[in-house]
N, C-alpha and C. Protein backbone atom coordinates (compact mmCIF):
# COMPACT_ATOMS: atom_id res chain seq x y z
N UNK A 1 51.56 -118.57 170.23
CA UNK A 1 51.33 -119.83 169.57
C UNK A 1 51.83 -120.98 170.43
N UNK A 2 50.77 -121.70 170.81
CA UNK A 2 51.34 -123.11 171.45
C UNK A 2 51.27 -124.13 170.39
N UNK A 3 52.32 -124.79 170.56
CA UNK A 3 52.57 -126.12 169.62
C UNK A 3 51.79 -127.36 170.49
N UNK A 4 51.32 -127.77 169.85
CA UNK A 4 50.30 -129.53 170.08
C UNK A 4 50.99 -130.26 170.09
N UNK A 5 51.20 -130.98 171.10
CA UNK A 5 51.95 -132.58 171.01
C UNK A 5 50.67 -133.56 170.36
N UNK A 6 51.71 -133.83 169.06
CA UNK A 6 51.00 -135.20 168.30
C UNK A 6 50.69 -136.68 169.69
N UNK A 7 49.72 -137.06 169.74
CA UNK A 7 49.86 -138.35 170.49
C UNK A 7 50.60 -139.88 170.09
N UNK A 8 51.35 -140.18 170.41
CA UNK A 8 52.36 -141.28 169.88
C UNK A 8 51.66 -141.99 169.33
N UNK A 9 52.06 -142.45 168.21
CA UNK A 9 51.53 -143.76 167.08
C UNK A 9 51.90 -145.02 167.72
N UNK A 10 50.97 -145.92 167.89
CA UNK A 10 51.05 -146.98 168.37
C UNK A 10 52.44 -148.13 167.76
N UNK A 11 53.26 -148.50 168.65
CA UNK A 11 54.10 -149.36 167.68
C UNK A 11 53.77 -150.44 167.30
N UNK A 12 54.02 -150.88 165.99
CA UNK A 12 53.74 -151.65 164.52
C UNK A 12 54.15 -153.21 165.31
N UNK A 13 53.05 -153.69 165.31
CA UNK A 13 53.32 -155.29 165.92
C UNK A 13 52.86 -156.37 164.94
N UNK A 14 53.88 -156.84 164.00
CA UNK A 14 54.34 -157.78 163.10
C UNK A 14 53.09 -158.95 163.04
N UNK A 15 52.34 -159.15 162.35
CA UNK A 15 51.13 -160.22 162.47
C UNK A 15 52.00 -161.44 161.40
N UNK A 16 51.60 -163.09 161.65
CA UNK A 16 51.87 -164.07 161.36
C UNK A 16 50.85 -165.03 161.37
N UNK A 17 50.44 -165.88 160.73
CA UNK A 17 49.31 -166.70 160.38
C UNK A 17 50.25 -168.40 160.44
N UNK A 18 49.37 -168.98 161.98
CA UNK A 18 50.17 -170.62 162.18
C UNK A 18 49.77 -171.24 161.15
N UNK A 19 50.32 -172.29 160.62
CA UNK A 19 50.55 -172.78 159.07
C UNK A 19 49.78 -174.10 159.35
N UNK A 20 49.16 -174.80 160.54
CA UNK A 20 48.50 -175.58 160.77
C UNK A 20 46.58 -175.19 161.07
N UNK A 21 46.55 -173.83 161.99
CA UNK A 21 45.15 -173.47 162.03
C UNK A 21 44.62 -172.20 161.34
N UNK A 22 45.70 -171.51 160.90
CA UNK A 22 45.52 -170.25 160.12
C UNK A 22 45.15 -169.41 161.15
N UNK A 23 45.22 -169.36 162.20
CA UNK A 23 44.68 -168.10 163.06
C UNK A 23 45.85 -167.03 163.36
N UNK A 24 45.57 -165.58 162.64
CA UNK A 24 47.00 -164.50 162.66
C UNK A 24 47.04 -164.30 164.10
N UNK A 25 48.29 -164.06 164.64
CA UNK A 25 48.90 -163.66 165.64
C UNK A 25 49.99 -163.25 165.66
N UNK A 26 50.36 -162.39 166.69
CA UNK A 26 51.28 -161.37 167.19
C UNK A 26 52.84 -162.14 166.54
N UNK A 27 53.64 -162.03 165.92
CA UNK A 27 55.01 -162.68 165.60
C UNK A 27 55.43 -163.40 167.03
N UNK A 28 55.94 -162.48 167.64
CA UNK A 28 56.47 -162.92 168.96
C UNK A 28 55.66 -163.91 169.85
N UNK A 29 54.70 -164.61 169.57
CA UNK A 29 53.36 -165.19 170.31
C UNK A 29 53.65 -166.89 169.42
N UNK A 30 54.20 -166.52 167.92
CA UNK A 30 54.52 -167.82 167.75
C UNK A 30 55.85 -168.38 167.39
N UNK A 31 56.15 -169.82 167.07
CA UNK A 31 57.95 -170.13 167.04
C UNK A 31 57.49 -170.17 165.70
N UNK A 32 58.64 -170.13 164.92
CA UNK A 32 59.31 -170.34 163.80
C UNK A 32 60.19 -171.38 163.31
N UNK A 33 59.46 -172.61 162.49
CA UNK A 33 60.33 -173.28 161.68
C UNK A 33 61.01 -173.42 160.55
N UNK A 34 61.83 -173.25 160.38
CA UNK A 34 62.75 -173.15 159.29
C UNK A 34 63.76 -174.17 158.61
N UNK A 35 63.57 -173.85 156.82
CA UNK A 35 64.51 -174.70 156.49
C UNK A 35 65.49 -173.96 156.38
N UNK A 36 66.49 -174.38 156.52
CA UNK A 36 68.60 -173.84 156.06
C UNK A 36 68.82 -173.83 154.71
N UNK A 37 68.93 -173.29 154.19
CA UNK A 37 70.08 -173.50 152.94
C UNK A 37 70.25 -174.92 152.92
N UNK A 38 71.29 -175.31 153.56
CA UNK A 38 71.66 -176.57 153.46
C UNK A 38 70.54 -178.07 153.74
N UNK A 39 69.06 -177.18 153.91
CA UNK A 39 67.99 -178.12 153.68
C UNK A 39 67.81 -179.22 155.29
N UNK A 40 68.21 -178.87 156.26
CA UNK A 40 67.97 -179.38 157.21
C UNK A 40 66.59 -178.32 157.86
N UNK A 41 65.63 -178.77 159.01
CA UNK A 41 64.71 -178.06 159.20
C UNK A 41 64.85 -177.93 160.71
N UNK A 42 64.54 -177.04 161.13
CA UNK A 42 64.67 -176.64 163.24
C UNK A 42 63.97 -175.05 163.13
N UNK A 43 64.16 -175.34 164.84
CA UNK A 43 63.09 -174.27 165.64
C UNK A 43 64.63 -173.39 165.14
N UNK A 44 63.54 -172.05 165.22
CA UNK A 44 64.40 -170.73 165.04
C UNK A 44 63.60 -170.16 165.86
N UNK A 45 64.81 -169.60 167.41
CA UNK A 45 64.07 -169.58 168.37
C UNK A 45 64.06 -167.39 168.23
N UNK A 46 65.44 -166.98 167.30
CA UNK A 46 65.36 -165.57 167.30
C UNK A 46 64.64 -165.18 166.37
N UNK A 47 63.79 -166.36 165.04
CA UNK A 47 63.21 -165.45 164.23
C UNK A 47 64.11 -165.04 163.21
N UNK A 48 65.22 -165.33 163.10
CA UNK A 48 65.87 -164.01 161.87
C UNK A 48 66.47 -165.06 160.99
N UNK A 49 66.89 -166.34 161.30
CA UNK A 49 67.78 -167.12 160.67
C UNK A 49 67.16 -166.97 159.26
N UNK A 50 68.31 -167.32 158.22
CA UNK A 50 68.53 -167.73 156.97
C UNK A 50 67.85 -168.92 156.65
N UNK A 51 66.51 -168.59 155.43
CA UNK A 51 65.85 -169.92 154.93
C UNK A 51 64.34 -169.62 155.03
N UNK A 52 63.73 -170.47 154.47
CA UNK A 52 61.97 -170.30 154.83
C UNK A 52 61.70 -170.61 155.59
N UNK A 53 60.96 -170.29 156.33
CA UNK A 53 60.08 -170.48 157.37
C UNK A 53 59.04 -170.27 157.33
N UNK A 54 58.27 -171.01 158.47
CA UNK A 54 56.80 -171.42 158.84
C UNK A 54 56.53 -170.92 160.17
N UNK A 55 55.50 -170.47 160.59
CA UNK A 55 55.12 -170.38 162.10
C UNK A 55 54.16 -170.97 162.57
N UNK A 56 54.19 -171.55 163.93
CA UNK A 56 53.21 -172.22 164.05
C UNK A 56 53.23 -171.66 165.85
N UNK A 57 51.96 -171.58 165.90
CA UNK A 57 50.89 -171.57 167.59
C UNK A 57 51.42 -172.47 168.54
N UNK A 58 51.51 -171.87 169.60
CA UNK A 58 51.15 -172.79 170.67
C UNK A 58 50.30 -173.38 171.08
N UNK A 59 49.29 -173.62 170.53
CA UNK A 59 48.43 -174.56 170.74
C UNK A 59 49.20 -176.40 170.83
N UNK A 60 48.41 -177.01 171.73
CA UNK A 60 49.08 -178.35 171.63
C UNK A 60 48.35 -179.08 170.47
N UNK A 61 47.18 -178.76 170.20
CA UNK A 61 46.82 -179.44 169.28
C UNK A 61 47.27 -179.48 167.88
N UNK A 62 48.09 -178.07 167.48
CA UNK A 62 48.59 -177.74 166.08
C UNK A 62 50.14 -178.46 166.06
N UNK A 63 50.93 -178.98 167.33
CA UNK A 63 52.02 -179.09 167.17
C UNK A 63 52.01 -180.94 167.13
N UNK A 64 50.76 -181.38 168.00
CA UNK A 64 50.37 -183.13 167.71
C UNK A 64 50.16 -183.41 165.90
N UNK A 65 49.21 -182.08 165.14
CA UNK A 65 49.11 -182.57 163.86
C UNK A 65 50.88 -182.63 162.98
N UNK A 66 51.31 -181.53 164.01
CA UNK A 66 52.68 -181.34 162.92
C UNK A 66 53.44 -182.32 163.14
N UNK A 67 53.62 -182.64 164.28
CA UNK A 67 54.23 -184.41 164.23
C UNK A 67 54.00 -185.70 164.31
N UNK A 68 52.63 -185.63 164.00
CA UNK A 68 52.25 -186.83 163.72
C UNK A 68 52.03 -187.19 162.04
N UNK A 69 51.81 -185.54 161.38
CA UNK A 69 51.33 -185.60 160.49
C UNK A 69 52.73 -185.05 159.43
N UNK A 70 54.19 -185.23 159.34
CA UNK A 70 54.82 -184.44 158.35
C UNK A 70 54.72 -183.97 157.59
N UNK A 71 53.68 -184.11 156.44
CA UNK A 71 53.22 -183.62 155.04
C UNK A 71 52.78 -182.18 155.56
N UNK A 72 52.14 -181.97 156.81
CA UNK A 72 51.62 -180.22 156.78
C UNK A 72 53.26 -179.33 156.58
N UNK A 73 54.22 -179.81 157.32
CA UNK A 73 55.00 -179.23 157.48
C UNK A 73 56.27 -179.15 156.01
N UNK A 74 56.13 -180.35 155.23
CA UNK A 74 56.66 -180.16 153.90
C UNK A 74 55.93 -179.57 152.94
N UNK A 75 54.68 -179.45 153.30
CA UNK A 75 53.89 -178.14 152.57
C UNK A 75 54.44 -176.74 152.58
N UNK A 76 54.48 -176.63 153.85
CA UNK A 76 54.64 -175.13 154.49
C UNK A 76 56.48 -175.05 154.10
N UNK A 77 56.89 -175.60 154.52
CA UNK A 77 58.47 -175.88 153.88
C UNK A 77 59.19 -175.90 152.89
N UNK A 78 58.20 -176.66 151.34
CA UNK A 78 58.71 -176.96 150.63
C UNK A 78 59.69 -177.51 150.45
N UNK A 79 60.12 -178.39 151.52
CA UNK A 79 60.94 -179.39 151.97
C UNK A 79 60.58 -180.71 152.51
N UNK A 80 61.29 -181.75 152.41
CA UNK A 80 61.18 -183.26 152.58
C UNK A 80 61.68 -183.56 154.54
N UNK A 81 61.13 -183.23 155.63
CA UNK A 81 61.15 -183.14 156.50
C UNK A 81 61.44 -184.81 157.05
N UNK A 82 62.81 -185.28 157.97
CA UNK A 82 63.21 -186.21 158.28
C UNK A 82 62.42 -186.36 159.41
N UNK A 83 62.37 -187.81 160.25
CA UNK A 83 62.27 -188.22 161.10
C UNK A 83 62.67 -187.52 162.48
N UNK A 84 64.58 -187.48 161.63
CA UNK A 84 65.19 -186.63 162.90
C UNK A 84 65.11 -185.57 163.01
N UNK A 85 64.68 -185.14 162.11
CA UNK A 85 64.49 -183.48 162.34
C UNK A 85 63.02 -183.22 162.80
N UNK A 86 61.53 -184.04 162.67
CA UNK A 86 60.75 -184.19 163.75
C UNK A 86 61.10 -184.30 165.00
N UNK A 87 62.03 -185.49 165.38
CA UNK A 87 62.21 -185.31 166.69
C UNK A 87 62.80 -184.03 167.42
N UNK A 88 63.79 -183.35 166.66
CA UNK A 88 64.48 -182.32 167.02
C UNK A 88 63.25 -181.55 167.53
N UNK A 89 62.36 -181.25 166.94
CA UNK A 89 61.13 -180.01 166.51
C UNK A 89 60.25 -180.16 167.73
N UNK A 90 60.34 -182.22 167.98
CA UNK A 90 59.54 -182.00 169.51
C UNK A 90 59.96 -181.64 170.69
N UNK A 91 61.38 -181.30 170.66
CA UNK A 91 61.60 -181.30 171.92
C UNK A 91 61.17 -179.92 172.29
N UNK A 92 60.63 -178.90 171.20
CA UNK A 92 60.62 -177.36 171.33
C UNK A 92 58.97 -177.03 172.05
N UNK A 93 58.20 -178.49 172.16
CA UNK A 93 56.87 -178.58 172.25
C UNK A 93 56.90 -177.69 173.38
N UNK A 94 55.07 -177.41 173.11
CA UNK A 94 55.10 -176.34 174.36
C UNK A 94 54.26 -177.03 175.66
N UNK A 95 54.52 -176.60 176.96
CA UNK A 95 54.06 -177.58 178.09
C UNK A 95 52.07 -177.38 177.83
N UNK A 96 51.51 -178.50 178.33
CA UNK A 96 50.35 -178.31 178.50
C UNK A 96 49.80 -177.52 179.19
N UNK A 97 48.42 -176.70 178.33
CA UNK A 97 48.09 -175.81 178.75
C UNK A 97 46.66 -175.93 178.14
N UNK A 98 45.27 -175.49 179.11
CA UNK A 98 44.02 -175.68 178.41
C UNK A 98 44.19 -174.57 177.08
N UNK A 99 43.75 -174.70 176.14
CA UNK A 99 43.48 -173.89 175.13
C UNK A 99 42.36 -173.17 175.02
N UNK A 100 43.11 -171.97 174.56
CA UNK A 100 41.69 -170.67 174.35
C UNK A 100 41.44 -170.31 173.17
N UNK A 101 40.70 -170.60 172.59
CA UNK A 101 40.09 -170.05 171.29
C UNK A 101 39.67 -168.65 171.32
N UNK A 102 40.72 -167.45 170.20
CA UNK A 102 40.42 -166.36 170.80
C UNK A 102 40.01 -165.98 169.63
N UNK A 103 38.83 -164.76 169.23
CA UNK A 103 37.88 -164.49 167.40
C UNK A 103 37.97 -163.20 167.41
């Protein structure tokens, strides 16, 4: 009797939907914003922090609506998103890059 090696199960890669274009992607592919407990909002750059969070694409175009536009992001938040805590959020912007629309 020979025993069969099972072929390894592919490992389980976490899907996330950006809260500005809805397109799912890989967890690790997008950042994470989050509110605190204590109701302040920032990049959560490991993913794990304490509070709700939102994810959003690298796309440049999804991160121009999120700060130009605050209301997407107190949607997704359920929080009253400051000025300064926009600015905080831009500095996390991502460098320009042509965009690929991928289906």
């Amino acid at each position: 009797m020979s025993k069969k090696k099972k072929p390894a199960r592919p490992k389980h890669v976490p899907q996330r939907t950006c809260f500005v274009c809805r397109e799912k992607r890989d967890k690790r592919q997008l950042t994470r914003l989050v509110r605190t407990p204590e109701g302040t909002v920032l990049v959560d750059p490991s993913g794990k922090q304490n509070g709700r969070g939102a994810y959003l694409c690298d796309q440049i175009s999804c991160w121009e609506k999120v700060l130009e536009n605050g209301r997407l992001l107190n949607q997704a938040l359920k929080a009253t998103v400051t000025a300064d805590d926009l600015a905080a959020i831009a500095t996390h912007r991502p460098a320009a890059q042509p965009e690929t629309k991928s289906h």
